[in-house]
N, C-alpha and C. Protein backbone atom coordinates (compact mmCIF):
# COMPACT_ATOMS: atom_id res chain seq x y z
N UNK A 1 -36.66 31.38 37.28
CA UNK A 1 -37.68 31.20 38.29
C UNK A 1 -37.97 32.54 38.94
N UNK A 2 -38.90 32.68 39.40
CA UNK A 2 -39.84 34.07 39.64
C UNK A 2 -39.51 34.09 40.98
N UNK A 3 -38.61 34.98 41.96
CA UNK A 3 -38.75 35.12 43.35
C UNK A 3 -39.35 36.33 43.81
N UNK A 4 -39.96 36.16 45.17
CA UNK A 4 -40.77 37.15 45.72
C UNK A 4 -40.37 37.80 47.02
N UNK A 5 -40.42 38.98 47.43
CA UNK A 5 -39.94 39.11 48.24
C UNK A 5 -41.20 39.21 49.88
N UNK A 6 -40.31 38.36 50.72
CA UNK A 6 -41.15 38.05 51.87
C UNK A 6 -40.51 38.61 53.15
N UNK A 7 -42.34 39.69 53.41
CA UNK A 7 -42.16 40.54 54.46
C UNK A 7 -42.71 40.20 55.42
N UNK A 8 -42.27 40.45 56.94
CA UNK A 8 -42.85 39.57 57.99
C UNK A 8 -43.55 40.77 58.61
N UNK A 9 -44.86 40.93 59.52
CA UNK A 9 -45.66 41.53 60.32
C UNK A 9 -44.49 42.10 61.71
N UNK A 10 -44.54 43.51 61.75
CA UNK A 10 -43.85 43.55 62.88
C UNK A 10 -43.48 42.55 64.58
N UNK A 11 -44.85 42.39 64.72
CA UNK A 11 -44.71 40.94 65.83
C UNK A 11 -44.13 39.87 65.30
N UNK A 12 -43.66 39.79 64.41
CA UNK A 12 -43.03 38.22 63.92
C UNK A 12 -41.83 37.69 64.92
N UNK A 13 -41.14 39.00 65.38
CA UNK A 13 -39.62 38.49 66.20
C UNK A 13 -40.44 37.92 67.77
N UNK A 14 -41.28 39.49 68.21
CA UNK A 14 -42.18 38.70 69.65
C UNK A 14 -42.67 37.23 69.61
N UNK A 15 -43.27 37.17 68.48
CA UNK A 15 -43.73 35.33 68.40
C UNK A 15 -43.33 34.20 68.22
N UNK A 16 -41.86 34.86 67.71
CA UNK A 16 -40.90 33.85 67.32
C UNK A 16 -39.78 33.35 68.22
N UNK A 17 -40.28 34.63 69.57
CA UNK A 17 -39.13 34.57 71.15
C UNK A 17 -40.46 33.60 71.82
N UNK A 18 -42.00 33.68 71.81
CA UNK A 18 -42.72 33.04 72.63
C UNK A 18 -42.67 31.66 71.78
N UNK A 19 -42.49 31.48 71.04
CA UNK A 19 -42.41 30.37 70.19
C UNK A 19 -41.12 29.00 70.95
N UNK A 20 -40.00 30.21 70.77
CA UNK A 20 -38.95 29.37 71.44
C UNK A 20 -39.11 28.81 72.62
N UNK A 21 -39.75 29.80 73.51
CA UNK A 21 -40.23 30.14 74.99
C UNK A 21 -40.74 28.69 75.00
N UNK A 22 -42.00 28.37 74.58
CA UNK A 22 -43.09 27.42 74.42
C UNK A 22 -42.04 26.27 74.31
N UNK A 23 -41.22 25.81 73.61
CA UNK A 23 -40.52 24.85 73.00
C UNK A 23 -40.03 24.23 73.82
N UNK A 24 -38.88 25.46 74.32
CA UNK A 24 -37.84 25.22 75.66
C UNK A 24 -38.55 24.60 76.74
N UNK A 25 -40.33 25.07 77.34
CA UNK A 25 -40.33 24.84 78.44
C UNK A 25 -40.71 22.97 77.60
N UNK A 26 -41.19 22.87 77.12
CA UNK A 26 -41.68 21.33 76.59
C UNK A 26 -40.69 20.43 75.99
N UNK A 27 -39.55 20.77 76.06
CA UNK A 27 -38.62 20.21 75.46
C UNK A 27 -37.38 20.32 76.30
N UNK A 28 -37.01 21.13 77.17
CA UNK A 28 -36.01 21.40 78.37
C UNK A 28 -34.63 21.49 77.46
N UNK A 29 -34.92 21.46 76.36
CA UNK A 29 -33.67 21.56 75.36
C UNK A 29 -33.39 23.19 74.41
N UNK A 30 -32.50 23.61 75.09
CA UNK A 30 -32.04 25.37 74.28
C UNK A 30 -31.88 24.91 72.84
N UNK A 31 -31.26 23.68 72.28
CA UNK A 31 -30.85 23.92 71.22
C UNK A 31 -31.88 23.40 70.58
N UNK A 32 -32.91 22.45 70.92
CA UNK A 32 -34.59 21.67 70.42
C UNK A 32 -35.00 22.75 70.01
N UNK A 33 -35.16 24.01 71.01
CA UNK A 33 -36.32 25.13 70.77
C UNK A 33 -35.88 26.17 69.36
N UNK A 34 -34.03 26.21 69.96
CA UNK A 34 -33.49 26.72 68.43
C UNK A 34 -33.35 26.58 67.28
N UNK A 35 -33.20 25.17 67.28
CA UNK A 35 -33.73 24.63 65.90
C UNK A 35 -34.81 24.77 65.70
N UNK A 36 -36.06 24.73 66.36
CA UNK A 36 -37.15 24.87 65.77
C UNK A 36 -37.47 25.73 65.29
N UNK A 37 -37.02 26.76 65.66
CA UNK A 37 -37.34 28.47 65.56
C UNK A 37 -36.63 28.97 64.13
N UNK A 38 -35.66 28.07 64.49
CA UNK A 38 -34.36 28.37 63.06
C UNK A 38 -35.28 27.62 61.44
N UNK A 39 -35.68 26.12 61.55
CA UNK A 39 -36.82 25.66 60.82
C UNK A 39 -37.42 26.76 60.38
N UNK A 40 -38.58 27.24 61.68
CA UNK A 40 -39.72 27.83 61.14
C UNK A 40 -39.28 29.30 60.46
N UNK A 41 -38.06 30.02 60.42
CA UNK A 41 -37.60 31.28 59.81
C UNK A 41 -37.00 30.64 58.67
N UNK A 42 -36.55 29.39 58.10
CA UNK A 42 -36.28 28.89 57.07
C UNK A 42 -37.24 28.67 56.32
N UNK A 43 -38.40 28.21 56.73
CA UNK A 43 -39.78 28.04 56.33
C UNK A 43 -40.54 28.97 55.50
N UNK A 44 -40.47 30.42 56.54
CA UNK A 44 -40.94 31.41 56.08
C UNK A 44 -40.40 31.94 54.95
N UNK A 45 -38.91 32.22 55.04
CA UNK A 45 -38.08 32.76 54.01
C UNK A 45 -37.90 31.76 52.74
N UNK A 46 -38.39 30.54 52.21
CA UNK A 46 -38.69 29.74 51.15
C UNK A 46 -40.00 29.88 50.82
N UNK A 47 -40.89 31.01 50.92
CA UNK A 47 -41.84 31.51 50.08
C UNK A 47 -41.39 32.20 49.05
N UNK A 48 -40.21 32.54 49.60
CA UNK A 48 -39.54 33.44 48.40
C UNK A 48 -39.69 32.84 47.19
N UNK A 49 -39.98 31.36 46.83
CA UNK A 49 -39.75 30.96 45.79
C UNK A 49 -41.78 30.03 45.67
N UNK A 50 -42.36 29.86 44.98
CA UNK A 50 -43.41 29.38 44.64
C UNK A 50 -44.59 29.50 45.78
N UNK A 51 -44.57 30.74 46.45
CA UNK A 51 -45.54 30.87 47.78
C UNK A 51 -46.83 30.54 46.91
N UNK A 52 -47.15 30.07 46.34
CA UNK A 52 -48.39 29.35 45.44
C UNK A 52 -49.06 27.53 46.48
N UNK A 53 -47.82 27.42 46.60
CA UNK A 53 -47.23 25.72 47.31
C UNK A 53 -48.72 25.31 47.97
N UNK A 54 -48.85 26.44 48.88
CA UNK A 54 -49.53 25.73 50.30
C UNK A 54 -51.03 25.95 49.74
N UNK A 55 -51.97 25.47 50.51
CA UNK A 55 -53.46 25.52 50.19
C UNK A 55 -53.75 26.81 51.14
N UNK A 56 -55.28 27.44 50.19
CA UNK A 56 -55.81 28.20 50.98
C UNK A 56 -56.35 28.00 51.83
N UNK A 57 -56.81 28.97 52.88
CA UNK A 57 -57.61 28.72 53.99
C UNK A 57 -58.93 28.88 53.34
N UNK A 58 -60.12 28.38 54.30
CA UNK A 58 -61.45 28.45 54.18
C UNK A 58 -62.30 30.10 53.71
N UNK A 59 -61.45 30.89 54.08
CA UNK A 59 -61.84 32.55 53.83
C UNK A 59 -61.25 32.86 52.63
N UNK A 60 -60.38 32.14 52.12
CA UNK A 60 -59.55 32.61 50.89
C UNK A 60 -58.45 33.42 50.88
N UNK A 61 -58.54 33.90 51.53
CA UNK A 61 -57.72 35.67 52.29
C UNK A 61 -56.43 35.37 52.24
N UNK A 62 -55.94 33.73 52.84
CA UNK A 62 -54.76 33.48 52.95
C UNK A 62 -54.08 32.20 52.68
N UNK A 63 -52.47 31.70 52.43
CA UNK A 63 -52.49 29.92 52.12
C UNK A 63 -51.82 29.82 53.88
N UNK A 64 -52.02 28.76 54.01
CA UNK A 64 -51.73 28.01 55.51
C UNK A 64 -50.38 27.10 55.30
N UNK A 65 -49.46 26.94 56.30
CA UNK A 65 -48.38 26.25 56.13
C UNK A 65 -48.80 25.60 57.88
N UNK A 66 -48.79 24.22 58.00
CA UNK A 66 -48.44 23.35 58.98
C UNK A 66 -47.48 23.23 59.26
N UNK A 67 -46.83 23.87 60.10
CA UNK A 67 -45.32 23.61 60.88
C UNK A 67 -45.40 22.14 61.62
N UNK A 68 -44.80 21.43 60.91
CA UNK A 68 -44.10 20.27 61.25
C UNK A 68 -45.02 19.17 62.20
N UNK A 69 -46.65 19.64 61.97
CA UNK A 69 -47.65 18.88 62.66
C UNK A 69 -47.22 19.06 64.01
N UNK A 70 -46.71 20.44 64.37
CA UNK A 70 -47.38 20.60 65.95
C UNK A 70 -48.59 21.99 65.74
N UNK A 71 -48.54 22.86 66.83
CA UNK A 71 -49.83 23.73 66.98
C UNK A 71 -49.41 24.52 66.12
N UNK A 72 -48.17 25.03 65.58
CA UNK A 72 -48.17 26.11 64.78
C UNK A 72 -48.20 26.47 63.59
N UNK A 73 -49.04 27.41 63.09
CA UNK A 73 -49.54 27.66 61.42
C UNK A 73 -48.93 28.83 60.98
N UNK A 74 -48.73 28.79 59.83
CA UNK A 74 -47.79 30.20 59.22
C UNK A 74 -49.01 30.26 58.48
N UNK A 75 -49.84 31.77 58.71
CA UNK A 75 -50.56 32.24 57.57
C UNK A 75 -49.80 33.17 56.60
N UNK A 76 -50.21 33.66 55.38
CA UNK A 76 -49.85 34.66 54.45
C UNK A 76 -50.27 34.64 53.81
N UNK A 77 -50.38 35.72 52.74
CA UNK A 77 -51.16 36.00 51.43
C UNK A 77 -49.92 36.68 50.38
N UNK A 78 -49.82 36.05 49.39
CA UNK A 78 -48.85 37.14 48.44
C UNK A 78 -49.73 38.69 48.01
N UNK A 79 -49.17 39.34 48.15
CA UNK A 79 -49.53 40.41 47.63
C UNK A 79 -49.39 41.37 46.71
N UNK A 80 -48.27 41.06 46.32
CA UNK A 80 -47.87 42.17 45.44
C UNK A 80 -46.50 41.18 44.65
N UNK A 81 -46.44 41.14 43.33
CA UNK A 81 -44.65 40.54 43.15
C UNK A 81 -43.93 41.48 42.92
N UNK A 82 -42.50 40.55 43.56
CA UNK A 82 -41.07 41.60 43.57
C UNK A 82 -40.16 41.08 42.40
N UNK A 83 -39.88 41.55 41.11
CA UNK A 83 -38.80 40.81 40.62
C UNK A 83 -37.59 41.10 40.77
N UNK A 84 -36.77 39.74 40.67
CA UNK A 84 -35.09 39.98 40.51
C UNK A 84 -33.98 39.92 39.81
């Protein structure tokens, strides 16, 4: 199987502390918001394997991942492959 290697945008850690931020205050739970956060970096890092999965967006540019049917979307585009 073909893995790829997946690089995150420098703001990924800032969005991923307002992310928690967001969680905690709606959830009053440290470990709700951590898991979620922990999910969505599990999420990201299983492109490694068939980032093909998700559908494109309307521009083409990128595929869209629905986090768990709340507000948040993981965009990306493969760009280049890494083999291993």
């Amino acid at each position: 199987m073909q893995e790829y290697t997946v690089k995150s945008t420098p703001n990924v850690s800032v969005e991923l502390k307002e992310i928690y931020s967001s969680i905690l205050q709606l959830s009053q739970s440290p470990k709700t918001a951590q898991n979620y956060v922990e999910d969505l970096e599990q999420t990201m890092q299983a492109l490694n394997y068939f980032p093909e999965r998700y559908r494109k967006t309307p521009s083409r540019k990128y595929r869209r991942v629905n986090f768990k049917k709340i507000c948040y979307i993981l965009l990306y585009r493969k760009r280049y492959c890494t083999h291993y």
